[in-house]
Protein backbone atom coordinates (compact mmCIF):
# COMPACT_ATOMS: atom_id res chain seq x y z
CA UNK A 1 -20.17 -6.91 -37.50
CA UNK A 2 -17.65 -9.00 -39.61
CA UNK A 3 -15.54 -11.36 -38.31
CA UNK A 4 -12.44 -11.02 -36.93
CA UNK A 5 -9.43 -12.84 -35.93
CA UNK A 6 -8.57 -12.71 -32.69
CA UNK A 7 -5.03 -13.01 -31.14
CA UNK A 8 -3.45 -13.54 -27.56
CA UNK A 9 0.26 -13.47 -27.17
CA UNK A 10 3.17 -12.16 -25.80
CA UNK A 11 5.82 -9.33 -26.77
CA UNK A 12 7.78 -11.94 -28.33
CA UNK A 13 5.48 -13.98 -30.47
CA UNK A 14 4.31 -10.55 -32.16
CA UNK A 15 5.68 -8.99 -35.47
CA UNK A 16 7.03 -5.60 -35.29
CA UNK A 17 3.95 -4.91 -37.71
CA UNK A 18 1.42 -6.16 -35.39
CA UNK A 19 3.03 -4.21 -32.00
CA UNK A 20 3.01 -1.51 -34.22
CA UNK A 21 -0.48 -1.86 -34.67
CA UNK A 22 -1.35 -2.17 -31.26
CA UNK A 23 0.27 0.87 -30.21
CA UNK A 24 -1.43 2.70 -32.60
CA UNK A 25 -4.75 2.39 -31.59
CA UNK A 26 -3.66 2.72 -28.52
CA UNK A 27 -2.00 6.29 -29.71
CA UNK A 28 -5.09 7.08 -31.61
CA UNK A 29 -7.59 6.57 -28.58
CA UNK A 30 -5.91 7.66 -25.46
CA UNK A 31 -3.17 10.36 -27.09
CA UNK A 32 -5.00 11.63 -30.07
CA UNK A 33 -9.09 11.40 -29.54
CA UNK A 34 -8.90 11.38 -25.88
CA UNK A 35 -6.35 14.45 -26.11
CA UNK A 36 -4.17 12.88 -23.05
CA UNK A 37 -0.71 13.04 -22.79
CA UNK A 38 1.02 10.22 -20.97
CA UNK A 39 3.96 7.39 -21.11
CA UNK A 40 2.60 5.18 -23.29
CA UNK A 41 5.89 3.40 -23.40
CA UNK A 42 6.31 2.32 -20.32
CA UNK A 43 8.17 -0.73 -20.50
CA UNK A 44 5.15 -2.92 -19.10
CA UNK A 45 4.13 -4.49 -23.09
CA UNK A 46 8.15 -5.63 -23.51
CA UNK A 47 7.93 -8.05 -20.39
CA UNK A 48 7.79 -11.16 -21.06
CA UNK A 49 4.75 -11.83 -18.89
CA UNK A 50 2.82 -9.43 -20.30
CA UNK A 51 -0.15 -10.94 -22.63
CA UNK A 52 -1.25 -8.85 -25.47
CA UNK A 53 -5.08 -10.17 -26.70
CA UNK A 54 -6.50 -8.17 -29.84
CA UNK A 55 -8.58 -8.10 -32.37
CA UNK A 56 -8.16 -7.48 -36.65
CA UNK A 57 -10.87 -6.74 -39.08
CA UNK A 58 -10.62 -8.67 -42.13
CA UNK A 59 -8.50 -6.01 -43.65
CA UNK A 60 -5.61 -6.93 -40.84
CA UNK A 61 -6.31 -3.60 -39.09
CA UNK A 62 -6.30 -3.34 -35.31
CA UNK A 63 -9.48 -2.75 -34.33
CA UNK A 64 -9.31 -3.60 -29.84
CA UNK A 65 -6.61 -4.35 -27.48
CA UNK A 66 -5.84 -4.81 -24.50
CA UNK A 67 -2.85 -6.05 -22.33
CA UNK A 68 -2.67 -8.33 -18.66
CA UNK A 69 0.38 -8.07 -16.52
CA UNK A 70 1.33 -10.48 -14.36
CA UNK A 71 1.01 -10.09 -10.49
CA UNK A 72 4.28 -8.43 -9.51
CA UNK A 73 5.77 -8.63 -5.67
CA UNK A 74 3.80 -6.09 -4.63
CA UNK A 75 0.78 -5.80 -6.94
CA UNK A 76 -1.99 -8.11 -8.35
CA UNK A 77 -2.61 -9.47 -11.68
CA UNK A 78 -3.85 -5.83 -13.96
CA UNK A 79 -5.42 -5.02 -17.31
CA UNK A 80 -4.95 -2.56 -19.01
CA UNK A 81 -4.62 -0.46 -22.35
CA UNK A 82 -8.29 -1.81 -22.61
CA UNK A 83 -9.17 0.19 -25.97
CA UNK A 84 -11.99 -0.15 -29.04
CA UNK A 85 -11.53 1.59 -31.99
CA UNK A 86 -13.84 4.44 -32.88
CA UNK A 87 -15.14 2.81 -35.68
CA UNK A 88 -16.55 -0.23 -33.47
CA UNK A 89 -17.92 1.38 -30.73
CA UNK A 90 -21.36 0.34 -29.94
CA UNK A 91 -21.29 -3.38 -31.18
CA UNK A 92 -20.66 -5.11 -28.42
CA UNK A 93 -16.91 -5.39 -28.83
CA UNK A 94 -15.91 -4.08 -25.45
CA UNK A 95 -17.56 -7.02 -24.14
CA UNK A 96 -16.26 -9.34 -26.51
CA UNK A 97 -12.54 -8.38 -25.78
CA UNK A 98 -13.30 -8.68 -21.93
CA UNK A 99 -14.44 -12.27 -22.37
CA UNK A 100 -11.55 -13.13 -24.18
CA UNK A 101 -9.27 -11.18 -21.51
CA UNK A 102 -10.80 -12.87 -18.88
CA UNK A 103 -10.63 -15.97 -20.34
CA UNK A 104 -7.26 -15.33 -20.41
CA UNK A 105 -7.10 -14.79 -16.44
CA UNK A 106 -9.00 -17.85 -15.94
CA UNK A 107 -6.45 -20.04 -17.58
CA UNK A 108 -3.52 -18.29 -16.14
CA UNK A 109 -4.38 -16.71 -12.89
CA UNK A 110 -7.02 -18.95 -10.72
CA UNK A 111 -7.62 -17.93 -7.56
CA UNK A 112 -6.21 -14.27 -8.12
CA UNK A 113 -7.02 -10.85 -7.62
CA UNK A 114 -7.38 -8.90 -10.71
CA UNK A 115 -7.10 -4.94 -10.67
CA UNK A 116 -7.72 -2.55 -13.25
CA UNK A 117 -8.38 1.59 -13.24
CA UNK A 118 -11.77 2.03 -14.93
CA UNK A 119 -12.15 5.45 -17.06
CA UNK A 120 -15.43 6.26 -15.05
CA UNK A 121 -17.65 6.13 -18.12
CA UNK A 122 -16.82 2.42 -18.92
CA UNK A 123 -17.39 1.16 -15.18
CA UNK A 124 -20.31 -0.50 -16.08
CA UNK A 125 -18.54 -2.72 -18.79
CA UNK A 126 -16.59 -4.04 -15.99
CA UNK A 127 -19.09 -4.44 -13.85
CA UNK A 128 -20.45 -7.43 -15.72
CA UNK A 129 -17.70 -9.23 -15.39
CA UNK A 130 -17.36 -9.17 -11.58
CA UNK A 131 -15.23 -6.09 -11.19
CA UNK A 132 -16.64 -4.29 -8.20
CA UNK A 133 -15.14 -0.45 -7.21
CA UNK A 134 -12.33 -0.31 -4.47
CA UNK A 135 -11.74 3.00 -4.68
CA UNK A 136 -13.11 6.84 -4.77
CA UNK A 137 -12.93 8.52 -8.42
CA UNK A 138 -9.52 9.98 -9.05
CA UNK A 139 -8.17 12.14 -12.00
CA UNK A 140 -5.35 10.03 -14.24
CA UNK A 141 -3.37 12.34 -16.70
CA UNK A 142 -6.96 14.47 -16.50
CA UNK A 143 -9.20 12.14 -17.07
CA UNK A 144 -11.59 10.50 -13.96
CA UNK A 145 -10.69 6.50 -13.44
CA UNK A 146 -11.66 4.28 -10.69
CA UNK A 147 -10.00 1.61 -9.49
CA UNK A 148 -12.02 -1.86 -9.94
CA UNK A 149 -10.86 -5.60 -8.72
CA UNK A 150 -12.11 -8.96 -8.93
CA UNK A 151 -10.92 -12.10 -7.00
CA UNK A 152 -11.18 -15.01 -9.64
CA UNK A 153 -12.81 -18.38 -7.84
CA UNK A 154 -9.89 -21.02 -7.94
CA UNK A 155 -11.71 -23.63 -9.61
């Protein structure tokens, strides 16, 4: 695989261009390919604690994203959006964006709980990171997810 140039930032340190981008993969995977109708809009990527950590090819395309929102009242730290373009599948770049999202949490959220809903195919990714199940399987806009959560050491 070639290299690419990663990024980690927030809604307000991104171009139009490169949100763009990011949605669009997004809107290719989960809307198009994945044939799943949903909100991806939902005002969670305009906060301005939301971090947005993807990758470009070396023709500037977006090629894996994924997003962490900050613990709310109520609710831990999540990630989501977690998405590889069908073009990179297979290479190990799953796993390369969830060391550089959990890198992420590391720096920023010591000590935390981290939640995320697992489609129940990629469990296993998350799995090697720590994330254990912590809840049954459960249908999300028709597809089966599991809920998955890891309490980062403090340290």
């Amino acid at each position: 695989m070639t290299a690419l140039h990663w990024v980690t930032a927030g809604i307000d340190e991104l171009s139009a261009r490169e949100f763009h981008d990011v949605l669009k993969l997004r809107v290719d995977v989960f809307v198009v390919e994945q044939r799943c109708a949903y909100a991806e809009l939902d005002g969670q990527d305009a906060l301005a604690t939301t971090a947005h950590i993807y990758a470009k090819n070396h023709d500037g395309v977006v090629v894996a994203a994924a997003r962490v929102l900050a613990a709310a009242e109520t609710k831990p730290v999540r990630i989501g959006r977690v998405v590889v373009a069908h073009t990179h599948r297979g290479t190990g770049l799953a796993a390369q964006l969830m060391q550089r999202v959990m890198q992420y949490c590391h720096a920023h959220y010591a000590g935390e709980t981290i939640e995320l809903a697992s489609q129940v195919g990629a469990h296993k990714l998350y799995e090697q990171f720590g994330f254990t199940t912590s809840s049954a399987d459960y249908l999300d806009d028709g597809i089966p997810h599991r809920d998955m959560q890891l309490t980062l050491s403090s340290s």
